[in-house]
C-alpha atoms as a PDB file:
ATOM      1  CA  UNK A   1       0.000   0.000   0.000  1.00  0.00           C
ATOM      2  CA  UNK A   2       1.557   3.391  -0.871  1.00  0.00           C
ATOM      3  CA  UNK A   3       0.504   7.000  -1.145  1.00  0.00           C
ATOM      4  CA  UNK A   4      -0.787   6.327  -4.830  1.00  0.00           C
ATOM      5  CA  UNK A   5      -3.201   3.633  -4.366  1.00  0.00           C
ATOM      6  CA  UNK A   6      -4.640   6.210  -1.488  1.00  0.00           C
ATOM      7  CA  UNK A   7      -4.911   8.769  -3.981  1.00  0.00           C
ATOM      8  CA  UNK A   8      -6.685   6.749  -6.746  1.00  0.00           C
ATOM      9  CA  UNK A   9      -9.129   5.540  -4.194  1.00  0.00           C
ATOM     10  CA  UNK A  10      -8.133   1.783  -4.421  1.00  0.00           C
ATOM     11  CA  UNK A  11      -7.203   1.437  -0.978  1.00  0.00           C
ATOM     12  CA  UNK A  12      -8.644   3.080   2.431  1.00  0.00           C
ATOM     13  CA  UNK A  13      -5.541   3.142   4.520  1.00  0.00           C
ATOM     14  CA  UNK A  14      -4.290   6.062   5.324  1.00  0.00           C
ATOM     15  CA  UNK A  15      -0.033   6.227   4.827  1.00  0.00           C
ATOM     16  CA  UNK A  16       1.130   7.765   8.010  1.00  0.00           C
ATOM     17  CA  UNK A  17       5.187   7.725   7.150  1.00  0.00           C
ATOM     18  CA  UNK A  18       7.896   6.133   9.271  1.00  0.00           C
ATOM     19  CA  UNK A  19       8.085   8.298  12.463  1.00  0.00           C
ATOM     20  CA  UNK A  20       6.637   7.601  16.042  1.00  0.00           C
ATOM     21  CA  UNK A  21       6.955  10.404  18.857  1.00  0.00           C
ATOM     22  CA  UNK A  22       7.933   8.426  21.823  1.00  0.00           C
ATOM     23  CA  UNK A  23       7.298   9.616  25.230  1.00  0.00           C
ATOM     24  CA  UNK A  24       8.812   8.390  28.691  1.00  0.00           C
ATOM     25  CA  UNK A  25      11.970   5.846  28.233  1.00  0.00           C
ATOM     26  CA  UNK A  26      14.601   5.607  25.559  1.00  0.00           C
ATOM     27  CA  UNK A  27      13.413   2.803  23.139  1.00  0.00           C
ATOM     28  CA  UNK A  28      16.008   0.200  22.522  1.00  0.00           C
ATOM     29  CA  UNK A  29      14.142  -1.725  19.281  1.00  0.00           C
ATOM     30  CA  UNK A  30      14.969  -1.727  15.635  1.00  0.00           C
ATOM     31  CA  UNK A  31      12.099  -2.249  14.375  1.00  0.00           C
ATOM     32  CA  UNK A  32      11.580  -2.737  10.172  1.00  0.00           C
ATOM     33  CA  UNK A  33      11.150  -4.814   7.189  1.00  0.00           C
ATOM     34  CA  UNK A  34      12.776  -4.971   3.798  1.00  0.00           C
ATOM     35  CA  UNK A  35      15.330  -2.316   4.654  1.00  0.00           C
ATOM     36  CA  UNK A  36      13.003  -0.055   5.929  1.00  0.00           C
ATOM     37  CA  UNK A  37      12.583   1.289   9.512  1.00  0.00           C
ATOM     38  CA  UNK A  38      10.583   3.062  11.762  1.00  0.00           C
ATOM     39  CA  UNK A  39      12.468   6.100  13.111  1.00  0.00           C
ATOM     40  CA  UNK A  40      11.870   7.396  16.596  1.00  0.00           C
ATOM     41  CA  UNK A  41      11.582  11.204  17.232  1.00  0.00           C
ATOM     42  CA  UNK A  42      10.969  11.036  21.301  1.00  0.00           C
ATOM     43  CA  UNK A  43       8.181  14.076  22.855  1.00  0.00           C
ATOM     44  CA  UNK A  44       8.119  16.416  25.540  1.00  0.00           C
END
């Protein structure tokens, strides 16, 4: 599912990206598929 098939209205899924706010504790995790991960931007 990418930002295309959203576009043309063949899929309902809404792409959000690749980057969580985490808030509290230092994550540790790697987490990703194919060569892709998520990256971590950590809140206030």
């Amino acid at each position: 599912m990418n930002i295309v098939e959203f576009n043309e209205g063949r899929s309902t899924q809404v792409p959000t990206g690749r980057r969580l706010a985490i808030k509290g504790k230092q994550t540790k995790r790697k987490i990703g598929h194919n060569n892709v991960y998520i990256t971590y931007e950590y809140a206030r």
